[in-house]
Protein backbone atom coordinates (compact mmCIF):
# COMPACT_ATOMS: atom_id res chain seq x y z
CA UNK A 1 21.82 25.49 6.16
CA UNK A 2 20.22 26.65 9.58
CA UNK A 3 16.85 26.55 7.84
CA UNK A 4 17.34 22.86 7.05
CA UNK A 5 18.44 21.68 10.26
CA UNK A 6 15.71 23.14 11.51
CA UNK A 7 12.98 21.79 9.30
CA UNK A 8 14.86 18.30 9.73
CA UNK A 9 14.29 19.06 13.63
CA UNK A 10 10.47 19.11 13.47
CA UNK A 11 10.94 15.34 12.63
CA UNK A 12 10.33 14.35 16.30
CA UNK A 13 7.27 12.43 18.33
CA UNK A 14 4.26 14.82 19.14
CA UNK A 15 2.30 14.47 22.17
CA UNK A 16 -1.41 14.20 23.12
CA UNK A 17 -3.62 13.74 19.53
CA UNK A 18 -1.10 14.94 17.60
CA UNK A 19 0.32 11.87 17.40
CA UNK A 20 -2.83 9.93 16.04
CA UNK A 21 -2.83 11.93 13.06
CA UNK A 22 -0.32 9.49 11.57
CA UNK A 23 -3.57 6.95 11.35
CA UNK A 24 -5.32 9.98 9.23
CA UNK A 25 -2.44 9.98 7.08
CA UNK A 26 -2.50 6.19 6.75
CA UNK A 27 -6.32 6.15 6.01
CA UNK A 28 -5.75 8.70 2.76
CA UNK A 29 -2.84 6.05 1.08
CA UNK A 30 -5.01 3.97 -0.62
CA UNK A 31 -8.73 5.24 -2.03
CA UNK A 32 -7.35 7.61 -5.00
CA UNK A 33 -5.95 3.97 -5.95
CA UNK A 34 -8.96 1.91 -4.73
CA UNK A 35 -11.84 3.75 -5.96
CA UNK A 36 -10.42 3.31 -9.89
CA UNK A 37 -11.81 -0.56 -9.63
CA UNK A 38 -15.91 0.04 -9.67
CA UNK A 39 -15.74 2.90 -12.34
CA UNK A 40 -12.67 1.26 -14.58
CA UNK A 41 -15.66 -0.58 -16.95
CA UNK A 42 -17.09 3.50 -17.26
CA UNK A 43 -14.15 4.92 -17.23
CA UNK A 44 -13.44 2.20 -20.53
CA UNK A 45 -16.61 2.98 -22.31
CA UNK A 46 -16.34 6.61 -21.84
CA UNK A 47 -12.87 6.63 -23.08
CA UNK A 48 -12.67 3.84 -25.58
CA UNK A 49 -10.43 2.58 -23.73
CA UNK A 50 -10.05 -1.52 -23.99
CA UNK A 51 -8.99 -3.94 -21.11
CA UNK A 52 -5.40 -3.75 -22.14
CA UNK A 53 -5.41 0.43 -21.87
CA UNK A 54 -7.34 -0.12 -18.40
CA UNK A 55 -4.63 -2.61 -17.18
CA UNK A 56 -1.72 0.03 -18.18
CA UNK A 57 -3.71 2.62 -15.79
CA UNK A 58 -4.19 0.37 -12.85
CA UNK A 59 -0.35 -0.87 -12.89
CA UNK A 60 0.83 2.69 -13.26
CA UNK A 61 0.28 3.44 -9.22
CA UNK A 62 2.45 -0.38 -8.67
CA UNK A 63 5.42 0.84 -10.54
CA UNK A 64 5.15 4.33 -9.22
CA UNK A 65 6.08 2.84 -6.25
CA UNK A 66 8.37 0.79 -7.68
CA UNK A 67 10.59 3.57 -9.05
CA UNK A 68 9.74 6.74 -6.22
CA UNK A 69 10.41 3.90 -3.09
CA UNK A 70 14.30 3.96 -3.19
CA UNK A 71 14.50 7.57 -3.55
CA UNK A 72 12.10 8.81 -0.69
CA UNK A 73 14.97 8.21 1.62
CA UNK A 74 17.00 11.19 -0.34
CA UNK A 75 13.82 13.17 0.18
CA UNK A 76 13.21 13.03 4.05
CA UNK A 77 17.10 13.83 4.54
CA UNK A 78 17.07 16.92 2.69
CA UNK A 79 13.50 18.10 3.98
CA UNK A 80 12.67 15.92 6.82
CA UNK A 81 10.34 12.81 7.41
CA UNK A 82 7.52 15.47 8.43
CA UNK A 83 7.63 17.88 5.48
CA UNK A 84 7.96 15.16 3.55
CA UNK A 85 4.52 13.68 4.86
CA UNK A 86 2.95 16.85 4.10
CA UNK A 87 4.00 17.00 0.57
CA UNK A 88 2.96 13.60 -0.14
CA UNK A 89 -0.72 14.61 1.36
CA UNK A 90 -1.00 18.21 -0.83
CA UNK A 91 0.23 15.85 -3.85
CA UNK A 92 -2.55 13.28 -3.38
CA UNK A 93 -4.40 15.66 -3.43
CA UNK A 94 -3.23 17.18 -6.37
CA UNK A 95 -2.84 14.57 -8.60
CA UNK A 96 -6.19 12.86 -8.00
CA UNK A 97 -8.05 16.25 -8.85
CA UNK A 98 -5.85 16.67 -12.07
CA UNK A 99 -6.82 13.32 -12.83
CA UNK A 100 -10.78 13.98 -12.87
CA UNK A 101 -10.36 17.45 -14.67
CA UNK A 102 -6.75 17.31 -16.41
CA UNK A 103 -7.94 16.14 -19.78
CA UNK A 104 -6.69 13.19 -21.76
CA UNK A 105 -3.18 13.75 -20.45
CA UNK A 106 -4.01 14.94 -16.76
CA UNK A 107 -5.42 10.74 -16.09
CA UNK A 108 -2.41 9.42 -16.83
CA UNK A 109 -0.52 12.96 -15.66
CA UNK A 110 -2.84 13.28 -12.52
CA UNK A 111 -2.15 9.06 -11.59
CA UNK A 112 1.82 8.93 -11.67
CA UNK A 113 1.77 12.39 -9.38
CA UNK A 114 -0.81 11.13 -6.71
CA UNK A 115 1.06 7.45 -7.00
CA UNK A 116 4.37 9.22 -6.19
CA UNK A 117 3.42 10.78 -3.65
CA UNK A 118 1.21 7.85 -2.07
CA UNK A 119 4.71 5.97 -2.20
CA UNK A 120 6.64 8.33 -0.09
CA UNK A 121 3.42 7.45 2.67
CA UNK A 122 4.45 4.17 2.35
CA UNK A 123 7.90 4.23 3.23
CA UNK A 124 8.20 7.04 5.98
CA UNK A 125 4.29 6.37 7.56
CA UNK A 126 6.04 2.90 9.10
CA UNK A 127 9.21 5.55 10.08
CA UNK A 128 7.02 7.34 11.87
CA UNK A 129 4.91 4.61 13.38
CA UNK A 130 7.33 3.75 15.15
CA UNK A 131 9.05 6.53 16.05
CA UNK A 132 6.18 7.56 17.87
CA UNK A 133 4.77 4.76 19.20
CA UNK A 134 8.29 3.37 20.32
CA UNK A 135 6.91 1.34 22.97
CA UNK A 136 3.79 -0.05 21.21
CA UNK A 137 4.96 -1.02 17.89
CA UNK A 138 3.50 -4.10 16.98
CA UNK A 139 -0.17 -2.45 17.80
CA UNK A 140 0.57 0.56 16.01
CA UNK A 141 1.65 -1.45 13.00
CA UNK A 142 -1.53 -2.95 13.30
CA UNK A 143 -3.57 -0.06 13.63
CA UNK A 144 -1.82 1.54 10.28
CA UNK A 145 -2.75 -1.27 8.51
CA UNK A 146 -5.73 -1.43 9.59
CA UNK A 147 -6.13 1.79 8.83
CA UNK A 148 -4.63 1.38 5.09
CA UNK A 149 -6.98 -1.14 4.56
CA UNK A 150 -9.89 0.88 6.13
CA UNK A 151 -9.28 3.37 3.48
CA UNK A 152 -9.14 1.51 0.75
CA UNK A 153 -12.08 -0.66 1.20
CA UNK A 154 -14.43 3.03 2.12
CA UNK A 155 -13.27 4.08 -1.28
CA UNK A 156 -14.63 0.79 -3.25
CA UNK A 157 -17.79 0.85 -1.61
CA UNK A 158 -18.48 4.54 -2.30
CA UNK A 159 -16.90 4.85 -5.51
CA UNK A 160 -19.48 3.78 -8.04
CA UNK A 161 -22.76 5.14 -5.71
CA UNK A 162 -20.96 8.28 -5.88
CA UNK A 163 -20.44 8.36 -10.14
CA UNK A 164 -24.28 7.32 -10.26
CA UNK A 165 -24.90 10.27 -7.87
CA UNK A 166 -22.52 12.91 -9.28
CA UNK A 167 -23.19 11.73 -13.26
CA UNK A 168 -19.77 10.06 -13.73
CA UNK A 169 -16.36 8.80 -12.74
CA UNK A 170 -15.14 11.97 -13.01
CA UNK A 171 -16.40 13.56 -9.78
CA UNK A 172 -16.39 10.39 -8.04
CA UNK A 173 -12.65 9.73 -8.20
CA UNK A 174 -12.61 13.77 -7.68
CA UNK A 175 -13.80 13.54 -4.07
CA UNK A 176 -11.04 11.67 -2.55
CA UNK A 177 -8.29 14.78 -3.55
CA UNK A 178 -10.56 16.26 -0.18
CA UNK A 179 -9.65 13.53 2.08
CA UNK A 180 -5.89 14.44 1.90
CA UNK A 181 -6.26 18.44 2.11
CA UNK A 182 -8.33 18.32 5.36
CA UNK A 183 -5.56 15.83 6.80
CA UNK A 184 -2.70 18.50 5.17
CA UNK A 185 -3.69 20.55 6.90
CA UNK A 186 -3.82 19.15 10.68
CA UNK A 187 -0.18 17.84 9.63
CA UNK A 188 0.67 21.52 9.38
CA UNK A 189 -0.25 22.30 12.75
CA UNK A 190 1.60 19.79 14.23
CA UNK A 191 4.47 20.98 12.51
CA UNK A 192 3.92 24.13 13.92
CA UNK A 193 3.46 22.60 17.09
CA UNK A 194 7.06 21.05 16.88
CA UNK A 195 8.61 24.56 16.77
CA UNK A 196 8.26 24.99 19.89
CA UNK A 197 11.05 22.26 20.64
CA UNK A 198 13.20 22.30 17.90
CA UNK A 199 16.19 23.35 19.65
CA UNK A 200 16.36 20.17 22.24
CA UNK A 201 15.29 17.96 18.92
CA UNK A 202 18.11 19.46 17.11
CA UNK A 203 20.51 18.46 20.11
CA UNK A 204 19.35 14.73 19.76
CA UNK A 205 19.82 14.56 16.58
CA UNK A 206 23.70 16.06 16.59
CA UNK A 207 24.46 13.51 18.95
CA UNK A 208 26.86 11.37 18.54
CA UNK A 209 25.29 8.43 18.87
CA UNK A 210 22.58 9.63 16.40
CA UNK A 211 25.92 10.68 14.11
CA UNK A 212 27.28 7.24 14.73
CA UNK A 213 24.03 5.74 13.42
CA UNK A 214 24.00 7.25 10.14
CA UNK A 215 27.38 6.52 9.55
CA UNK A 216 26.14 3.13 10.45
CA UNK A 217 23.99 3.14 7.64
CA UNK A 218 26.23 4.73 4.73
CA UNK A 219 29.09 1.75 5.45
CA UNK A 220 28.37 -0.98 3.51
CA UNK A 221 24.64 -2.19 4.55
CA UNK A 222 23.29 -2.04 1.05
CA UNK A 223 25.56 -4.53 -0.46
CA UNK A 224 25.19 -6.23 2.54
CA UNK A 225 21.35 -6.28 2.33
CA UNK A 226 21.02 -7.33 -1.07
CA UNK A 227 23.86 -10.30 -0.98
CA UNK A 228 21.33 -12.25 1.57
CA UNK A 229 19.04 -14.37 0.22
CA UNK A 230 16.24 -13.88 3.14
CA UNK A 231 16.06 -10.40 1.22
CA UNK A 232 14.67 -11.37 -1.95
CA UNK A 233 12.48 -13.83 -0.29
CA UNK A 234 10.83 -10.98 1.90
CA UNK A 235 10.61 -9.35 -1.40
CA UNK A 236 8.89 -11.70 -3.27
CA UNK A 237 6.77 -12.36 -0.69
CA UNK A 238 5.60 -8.60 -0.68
CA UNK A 239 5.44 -8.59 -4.31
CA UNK A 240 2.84 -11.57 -4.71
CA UNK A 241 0.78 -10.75 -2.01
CA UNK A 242 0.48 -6.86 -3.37
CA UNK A 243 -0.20 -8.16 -6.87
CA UNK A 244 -3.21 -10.38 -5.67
CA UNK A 245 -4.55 -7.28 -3.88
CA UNK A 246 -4.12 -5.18 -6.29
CA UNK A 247 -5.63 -6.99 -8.92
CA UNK A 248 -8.79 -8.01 -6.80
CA UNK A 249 -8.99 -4.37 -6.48
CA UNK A 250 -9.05 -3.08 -9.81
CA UNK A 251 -10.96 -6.35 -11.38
CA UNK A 252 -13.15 -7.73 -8.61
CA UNK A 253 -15.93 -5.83 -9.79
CA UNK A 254 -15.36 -6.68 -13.86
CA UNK A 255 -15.74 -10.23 -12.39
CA UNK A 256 -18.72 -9.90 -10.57
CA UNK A 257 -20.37 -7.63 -13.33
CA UNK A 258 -19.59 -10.45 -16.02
CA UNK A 259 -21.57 -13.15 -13.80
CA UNK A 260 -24.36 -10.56 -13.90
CA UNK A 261 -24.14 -8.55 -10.70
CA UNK A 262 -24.75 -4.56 -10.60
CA UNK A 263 -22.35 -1.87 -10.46
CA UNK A 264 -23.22 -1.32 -6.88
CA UNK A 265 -23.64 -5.01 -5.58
CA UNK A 266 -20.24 -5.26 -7.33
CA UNK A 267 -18.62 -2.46 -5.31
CA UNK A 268 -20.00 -4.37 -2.19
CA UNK A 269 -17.75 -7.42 -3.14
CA UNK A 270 -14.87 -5.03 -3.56
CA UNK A 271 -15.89 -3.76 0.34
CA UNK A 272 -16.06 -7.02 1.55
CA UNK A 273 -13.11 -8.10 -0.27
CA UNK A 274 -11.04 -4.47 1.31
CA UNK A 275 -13.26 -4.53 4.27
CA UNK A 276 -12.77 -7.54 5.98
CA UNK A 277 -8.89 -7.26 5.74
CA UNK A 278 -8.99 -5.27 8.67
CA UNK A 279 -9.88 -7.99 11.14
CA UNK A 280 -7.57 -10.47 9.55
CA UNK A 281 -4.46 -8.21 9.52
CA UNK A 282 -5.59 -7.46 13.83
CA UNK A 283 -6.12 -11.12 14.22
CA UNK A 284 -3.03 -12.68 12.67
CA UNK A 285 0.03 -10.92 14.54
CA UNK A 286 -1.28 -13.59 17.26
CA UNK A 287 0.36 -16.09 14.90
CA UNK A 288 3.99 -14.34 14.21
CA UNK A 289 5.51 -16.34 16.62
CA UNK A 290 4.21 -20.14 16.37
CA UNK A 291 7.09 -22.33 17.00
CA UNK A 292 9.81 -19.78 16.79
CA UNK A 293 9.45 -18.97 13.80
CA UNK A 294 6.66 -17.12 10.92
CA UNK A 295 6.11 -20.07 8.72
CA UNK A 296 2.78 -20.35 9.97
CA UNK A 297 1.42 -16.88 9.66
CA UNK A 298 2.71 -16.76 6.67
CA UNK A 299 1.15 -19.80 5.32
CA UNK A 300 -2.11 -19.13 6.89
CA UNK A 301 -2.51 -15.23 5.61
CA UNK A 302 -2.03 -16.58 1.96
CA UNK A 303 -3.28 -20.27 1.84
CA UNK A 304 -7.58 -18.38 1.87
CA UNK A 305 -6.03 -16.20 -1.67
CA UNK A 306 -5.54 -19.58 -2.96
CA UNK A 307 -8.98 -20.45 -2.00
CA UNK A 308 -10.27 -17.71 -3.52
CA UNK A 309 -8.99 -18.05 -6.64
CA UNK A 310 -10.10 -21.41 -6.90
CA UNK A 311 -13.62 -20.82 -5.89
CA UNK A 312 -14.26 -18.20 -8.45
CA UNK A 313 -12.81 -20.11 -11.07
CA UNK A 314 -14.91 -23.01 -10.25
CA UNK A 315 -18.31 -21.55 -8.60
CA UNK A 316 -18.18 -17.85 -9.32
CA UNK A 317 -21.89 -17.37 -8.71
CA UNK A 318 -20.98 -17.42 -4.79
CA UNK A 319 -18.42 -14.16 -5.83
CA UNK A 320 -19.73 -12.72 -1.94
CA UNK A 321 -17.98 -15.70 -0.41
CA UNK A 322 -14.87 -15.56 -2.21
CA UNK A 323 -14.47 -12.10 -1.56
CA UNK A 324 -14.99 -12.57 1.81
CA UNK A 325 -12.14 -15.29 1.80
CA UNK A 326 -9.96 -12.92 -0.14
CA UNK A 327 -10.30 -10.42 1.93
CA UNK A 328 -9.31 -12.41 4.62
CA UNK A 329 -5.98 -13.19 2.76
CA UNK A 330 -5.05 -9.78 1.83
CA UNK A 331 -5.17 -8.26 5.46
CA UNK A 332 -3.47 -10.47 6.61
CA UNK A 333 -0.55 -11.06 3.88
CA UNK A 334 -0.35 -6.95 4.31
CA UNK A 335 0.14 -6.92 8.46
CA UNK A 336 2.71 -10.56 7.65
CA UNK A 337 5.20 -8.41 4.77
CA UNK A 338 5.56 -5.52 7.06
CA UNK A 339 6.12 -7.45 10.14
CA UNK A 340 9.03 -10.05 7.94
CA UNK A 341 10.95 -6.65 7.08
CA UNK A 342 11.24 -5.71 10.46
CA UNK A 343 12.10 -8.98 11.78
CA UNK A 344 14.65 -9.88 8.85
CA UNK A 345 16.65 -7.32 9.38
CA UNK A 346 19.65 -7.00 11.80
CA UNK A 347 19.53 -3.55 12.96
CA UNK A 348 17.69 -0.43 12.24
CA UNK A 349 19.93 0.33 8.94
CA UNK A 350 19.42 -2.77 7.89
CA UNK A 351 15.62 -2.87 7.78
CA UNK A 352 15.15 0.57 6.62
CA UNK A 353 17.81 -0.77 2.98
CA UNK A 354 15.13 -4.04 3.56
CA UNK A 355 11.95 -1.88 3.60
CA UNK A 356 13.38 0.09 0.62
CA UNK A 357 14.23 -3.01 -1.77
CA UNK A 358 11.18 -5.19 -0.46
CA UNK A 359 8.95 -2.61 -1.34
CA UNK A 360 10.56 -1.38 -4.54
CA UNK A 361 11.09 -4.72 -6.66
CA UNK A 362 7.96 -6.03 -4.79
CA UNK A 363 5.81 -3.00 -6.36
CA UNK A 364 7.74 -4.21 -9.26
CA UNK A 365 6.57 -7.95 -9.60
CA UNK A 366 3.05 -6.59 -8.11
CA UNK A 367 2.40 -4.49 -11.40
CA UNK A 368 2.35 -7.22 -13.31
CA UNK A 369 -0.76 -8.48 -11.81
CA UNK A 370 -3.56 -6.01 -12.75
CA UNK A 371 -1.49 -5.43 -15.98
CA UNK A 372 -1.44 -8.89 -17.19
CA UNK A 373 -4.86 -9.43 -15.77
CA UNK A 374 -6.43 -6.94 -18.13
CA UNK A 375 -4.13 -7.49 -21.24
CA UNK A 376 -5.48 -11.70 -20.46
CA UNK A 377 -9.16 -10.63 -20.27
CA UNK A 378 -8.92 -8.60 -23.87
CA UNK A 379 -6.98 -11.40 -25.25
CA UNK A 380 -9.28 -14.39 -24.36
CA UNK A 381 -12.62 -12.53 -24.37
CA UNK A 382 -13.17 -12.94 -20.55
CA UNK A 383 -12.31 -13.66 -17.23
CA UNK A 384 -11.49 -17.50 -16.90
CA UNK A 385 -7.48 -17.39 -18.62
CA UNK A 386 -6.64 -14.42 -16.57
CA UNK A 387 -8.29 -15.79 -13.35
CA UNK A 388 -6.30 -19.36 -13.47
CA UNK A 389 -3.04 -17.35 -14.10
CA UNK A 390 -4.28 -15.42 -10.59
CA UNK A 391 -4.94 -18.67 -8.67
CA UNK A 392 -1.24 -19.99 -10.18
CA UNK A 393 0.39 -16.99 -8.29
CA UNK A 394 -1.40 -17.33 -5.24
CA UNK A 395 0.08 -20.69 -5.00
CA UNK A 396 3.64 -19.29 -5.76
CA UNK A 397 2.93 -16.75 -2.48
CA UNK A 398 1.92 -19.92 -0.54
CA UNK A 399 5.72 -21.52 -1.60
CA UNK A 400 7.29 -18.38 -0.67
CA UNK A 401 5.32 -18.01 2.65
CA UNK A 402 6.84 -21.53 2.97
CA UNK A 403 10.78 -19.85 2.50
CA UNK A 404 10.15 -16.27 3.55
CA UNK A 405 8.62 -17.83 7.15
CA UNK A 406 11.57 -19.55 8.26
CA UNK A 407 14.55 -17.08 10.05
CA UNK A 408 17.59 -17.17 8.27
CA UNK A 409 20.40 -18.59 9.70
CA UNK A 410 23.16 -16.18 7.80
């Protein structure tokens, strides 16, 4: 018992550096995922794999976090938010090499295990966020983000210049298991580092107002969460705008290889498309408050997916521009989701129950975008069904951005 309270005690804010290694950990949540898209049409071939098969493997990270979301909560109360982090890292790490070199069963094996893990960074990296940059949350928020998206987009560019360099997809979705190791391991340091005071962290947390607060939580805020309406609009919000990135990011480069593009011009889309996400998501927290109220941030992160959509339906030959005017969308619609959860909900037990069901049933709906994307491409025989089914949701996301953008008045 005395060896968990002290392991939850490490949970705590650092000082000096130590506390920008949360932006590390943000930068290694997304390229295991990211760097699937530019090899997927090898990884096919190599396999025998059709589009249906490759959609299955690209929604299996979406309802990872679907499923492991709720329950990371469980896990950072019996071994702390910290621990926790470092588990999640040495799992990425884990599962993306088991992936490369676990066989037939270690891709699909090797992709839930990194996915789980990648989903307890998702819930606890906001946690600590702001837990450690208490006074400065709206810029740290944008700086993980930023960060998330930074990661991501590194990971599509490199990916396929890295198979033609290392002989396959193998190796290339191989190297980002290193990523997460080298930033393990600084994580374990500053655990260490938190030894030092986890006697006076121990007395905050015994506190009673810090007792009163979970009790806070346990009574009743659940049911309370999910009878509000506002909650399943934040969620569906989060869901459509995490389906249209996540199906950019697994098909983007199909598309740009059917008009006739190269693997590695293709990959450049998908960088541009990740790339450019991390201006928009810096840019549009100067819109979060036009009017009172979010409607226009909202509007104006998802309205360019729309765009998108449209243009490479109609004039796909300009695929740089669109991708550029995606990626515009997705930073932003990213930076919007996480700011909605913290400003639709009441108290601080309130928006952690929010953050857990927004991102659980949004992972949800967002699986069914790269699923249904591939499953549409092997059914018609190419990209034009499955892409006006994407530019249909993007206008659903521009409805909800409508809804979700307006406070609640219950």
């Amino acid at each position: 018992m005395n060896s968990k309270r002290n392991m939850l005690a490490y949970d705590r804010s650092s000082t000096g550096l130590w506390v920008a290694l949360i932006f590390l950990v943000s930068l290694n949540l997304r390229p295991a995922i990211a760097a699937v898209g530019p090899v997927l049409a090898q990884m096919g071939t190599d396999l025998a794999w059709g589009e249906g098969v490759q959609g299955v493997l690209t929604a299996i990270p979406l309802i990872a976090f679907a499923v492991v979301s709720p329950l990371v909560t469980f896990l950072a109360r019996r071994i702390g938010i910290d621990i926790s982090i470092l588990l999640a890292l040495l799992c990425i790490a884990a599962g993306d090499f088991a992936r490369s070199f676990g066989g037939g069963v270690g891709i699909w094996l090797g992709t839930v295990v990194f996915a789980s893990a990648i989903a307890v960074g998702n819930v606890l990296v906001p946690v600590i966020a702001k837990r450690d940059y208490a006074g400065h949350v709206a810029m740290a928020t944008g700086v993980y983000s930023g960060c998330i998206t930074a990661g991501s987009a590194t990971a599509g560019l490199l990916s396929a210049p890295l198979a033609q360099m290392w002989g396959g997809w193998r190796a290339s979705l191989a190297f980002w298991s290193v990523p997460p190791l080298v930033v393990a391991v600084l994580w374990a340091l500053r655990i260490l580092h938190n030894r030092k005071i986890v006697v006076a962290s121990a007395a905050v947390r015994n506190s009673p107002s810090a007792q009163s607060a979970r009790s806070q939580s346990s009574r009743g805020v659940f049911a309370r969460v999910l009878r509000r309406p506002m909650t399943w609009y934040v969620t569906a919000f989060m869901g459509l705008q995490s389906s249209a990135f996540y199906t950019m990011s697994n098909w983007m480069p199909s598309i740009s290889a059917s008009i006739g593009y190269d693997a590695s011009t293709a990959g450049v889309h998908l960088f541009i498309f990740q790339g450019i996400g991390i201006l928009s998501g810096l840019v549009i927290p100067k819109l979060m408050n036009v009017r009172g109220n979010q409607v226009c941030a909202a509007l104006t992160a998802s309205a360019p997916m729309l765009i998108a959509g449209l243009g490479m339906l109609l004039l796909p030959h300009l695929m740089p521009v669109w991708a550029f005017v995606g990626g515009c969308a997705q930073g932003a619609s990213l930076v919007v989701a996480l700011a909605l959860i913290a400003l639709r909900g009441r108290d601080s037990a309130e928006t952690v129950v929010l953050s857990g069901v927004a991102q659980s049933f949004g992972y949800l709906i967002a699986s069914l975008g790269p699923l249904m994307f591939g499953v549409l491409v092997q059914a018609a025989g190419g990209h034009h069904v499955p892409l006006m089914v994407f530019t249909f949701v993007a206008f659903l996301q521009c409805v909800v951005a409508v809804i979700v953008g307006r406070p609640s008045k219950m």
